[in-house]
C-alpha atoms as a PDB file:
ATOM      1  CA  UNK A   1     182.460  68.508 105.372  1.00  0.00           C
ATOM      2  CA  UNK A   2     179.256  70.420 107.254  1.00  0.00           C
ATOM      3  CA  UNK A   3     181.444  69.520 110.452  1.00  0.00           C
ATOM      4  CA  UNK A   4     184.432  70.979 109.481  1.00  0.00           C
ATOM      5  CA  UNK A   5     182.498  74.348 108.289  1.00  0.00           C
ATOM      6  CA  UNK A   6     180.382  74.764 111.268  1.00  0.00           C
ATOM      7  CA  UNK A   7     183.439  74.011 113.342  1.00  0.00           C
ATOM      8  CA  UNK A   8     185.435  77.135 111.040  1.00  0.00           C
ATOM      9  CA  UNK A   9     182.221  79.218 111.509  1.00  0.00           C
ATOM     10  CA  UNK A  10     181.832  78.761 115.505  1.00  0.00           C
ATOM     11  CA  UNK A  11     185.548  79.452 115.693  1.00  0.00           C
ATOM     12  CA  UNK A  12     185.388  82.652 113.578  1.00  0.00           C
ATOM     13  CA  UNK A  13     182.280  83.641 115.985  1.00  0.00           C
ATOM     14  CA  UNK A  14     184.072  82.654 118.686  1.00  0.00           C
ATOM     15  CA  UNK A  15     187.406  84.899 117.759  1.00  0.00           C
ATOM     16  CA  UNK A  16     184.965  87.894 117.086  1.00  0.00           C
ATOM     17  CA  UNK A  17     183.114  88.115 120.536  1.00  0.00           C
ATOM     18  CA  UNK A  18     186.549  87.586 121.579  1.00  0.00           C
ATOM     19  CA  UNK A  19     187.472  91.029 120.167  1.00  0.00           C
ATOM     20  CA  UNK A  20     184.181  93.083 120.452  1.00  0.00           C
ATOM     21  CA  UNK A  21     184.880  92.190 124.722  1.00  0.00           C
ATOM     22  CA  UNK A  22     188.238  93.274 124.298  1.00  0.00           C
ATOM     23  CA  UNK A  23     187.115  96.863 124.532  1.00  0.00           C
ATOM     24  CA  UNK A  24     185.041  96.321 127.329  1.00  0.00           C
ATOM     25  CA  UNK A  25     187.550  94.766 129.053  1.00  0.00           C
ATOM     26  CA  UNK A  26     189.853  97.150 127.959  1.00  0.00           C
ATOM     27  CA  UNK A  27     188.037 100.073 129.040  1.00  0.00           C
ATOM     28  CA  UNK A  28     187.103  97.975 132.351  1.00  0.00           C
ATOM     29  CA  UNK A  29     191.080  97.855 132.993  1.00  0.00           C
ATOM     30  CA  UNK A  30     191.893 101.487 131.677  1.00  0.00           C
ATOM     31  CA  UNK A  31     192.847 104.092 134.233  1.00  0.00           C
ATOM     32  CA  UNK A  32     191.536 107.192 132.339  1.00  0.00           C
ATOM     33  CA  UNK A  33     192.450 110.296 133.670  1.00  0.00           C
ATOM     34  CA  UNK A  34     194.934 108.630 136.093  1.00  0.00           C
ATOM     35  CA  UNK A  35     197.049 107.408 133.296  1.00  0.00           C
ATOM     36  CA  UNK A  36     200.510 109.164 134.170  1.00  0.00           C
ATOM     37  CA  UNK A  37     201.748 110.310 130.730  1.00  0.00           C
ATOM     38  CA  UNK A  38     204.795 108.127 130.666  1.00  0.00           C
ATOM     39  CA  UNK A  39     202.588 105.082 129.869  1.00  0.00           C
ATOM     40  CA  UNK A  40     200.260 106.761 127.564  1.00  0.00           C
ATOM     41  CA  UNK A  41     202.528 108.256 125.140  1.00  0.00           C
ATOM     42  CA  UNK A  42     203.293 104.742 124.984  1.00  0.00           C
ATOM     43  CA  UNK A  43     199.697 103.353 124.251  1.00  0.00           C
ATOM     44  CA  UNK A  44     198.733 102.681 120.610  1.00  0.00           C
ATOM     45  CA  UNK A  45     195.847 104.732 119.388  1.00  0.00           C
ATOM     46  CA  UNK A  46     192.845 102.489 120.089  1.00  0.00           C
ATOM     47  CA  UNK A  47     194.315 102.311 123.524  1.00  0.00           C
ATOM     48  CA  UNK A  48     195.081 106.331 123.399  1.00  0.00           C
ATOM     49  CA  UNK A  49     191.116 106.480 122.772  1.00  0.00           C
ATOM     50  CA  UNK A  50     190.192 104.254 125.029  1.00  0.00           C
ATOM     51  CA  UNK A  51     192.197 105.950 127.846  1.00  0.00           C
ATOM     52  CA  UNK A  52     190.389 109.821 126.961  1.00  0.00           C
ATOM     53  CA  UNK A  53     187.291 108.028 126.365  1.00  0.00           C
ATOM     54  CA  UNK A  54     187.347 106.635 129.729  1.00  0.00           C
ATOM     55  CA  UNK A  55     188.736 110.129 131.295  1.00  0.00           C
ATOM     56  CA  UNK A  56     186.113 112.717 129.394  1.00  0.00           C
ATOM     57  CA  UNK A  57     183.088 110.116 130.635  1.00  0.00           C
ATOM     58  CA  UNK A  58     184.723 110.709 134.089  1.00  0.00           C
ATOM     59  CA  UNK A  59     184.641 114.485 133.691  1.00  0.00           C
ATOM     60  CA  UNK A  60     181.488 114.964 131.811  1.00  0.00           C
ATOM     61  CA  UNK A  61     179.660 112.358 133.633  1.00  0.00           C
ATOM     62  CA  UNK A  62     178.000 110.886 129.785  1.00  0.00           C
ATOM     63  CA  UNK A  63     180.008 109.479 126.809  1.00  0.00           C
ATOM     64  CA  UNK A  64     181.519 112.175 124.494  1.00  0.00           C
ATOM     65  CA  UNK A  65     181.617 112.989 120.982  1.00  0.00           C
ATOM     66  CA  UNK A  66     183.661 111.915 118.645  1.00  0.00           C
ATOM     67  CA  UNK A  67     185.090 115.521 118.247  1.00  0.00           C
ATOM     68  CA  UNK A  68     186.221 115.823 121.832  1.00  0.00           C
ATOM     69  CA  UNK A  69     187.898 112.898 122.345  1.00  0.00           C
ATOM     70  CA  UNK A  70     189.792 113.911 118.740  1.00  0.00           C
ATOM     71  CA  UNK A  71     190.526 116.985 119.994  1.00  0.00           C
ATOM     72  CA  UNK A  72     191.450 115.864 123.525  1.00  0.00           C
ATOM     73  CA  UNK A  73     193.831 113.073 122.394  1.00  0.00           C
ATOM     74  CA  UNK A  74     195.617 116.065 120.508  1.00  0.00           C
ATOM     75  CA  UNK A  75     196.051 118.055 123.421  1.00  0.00           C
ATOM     76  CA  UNK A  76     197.012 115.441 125.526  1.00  0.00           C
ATOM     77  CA  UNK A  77     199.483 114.089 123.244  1.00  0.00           C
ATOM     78  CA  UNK A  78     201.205 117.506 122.987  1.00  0.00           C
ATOM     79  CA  UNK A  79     201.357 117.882 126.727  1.00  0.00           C
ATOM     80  CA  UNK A  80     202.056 114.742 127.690  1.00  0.00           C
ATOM     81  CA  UNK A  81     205.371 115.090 125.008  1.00  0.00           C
ATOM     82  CA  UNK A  82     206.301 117.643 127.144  1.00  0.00           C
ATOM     83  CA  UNK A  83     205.852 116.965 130.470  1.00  0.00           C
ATOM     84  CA  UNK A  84     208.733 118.177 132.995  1.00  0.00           C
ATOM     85  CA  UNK A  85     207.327 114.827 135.319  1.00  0.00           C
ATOM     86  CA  UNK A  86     206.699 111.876 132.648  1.00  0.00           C
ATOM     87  CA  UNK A  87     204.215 110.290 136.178  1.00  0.00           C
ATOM     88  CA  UNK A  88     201.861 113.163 135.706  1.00  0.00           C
ATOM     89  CA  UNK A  89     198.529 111.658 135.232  1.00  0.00           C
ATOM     90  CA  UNK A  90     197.072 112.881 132.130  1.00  0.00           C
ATOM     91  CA  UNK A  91     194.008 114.882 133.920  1.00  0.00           C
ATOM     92  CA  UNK A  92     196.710 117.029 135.322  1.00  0.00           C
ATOM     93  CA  UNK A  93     198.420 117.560 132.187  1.00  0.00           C
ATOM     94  CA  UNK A  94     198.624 121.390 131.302  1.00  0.00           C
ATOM     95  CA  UNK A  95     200.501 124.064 130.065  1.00  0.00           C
ATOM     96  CA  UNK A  96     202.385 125.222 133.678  1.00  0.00           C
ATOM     97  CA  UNK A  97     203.437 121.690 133.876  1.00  0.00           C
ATOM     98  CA  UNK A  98     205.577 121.783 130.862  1.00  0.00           C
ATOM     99  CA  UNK A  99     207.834 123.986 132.748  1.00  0.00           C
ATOM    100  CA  UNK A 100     206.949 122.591 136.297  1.00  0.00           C
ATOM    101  CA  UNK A 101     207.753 119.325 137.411  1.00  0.00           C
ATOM    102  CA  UNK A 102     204.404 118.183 139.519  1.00  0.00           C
END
């Protein structure tokens, strides 16, 4: 019976260092600010996080707060909607390009 419940246990640990890498990887694999907005209007929110995470720490140069990547993911997810070219990467998002295809 010990077996069997250290077995469980190392498989739980297992599954959860699984998942806490996942975001590393994830973030590893993420294109950031080169994300054209066709695929990330597509992303999930963890992934839509991950993504501005990734492009604010390229713009800033240093992780950013919680508040600007809220506030970013809003404005990105309004202009990406919008977009007149869906390939647009997200760090060119902006207002003219809702009218101009890029």
């Amino acid at each position: 019976m010990n077996a069997t419940k250290a077995r469980t246990g190392l498989m739980i640990a297992a599954a959860a260092l699984a998942l806490a890498g996942c975001t590393e990887i994830e973030q590893a694999l993420n294109k950031g600010g080169d994300t054209p907005c066709r695929e990330y209007v597509q992303q999930d929110q963890q992934t839509k996080r991950v993504t501005i995470t990734k492009f604010l720490e390229e713009q800033l140069g240093r992780e950013p707060t919680g508040t600007n990547v809220d506030l970013s993911m809003a404005a990105v997810d309004g202009l990406c909607s919008v977009q007149a070219n869906a390939d647009t990467p997200i760090e060119r998002a902006d207002v003219a390009g809702i009218f101009i295809r890029k």
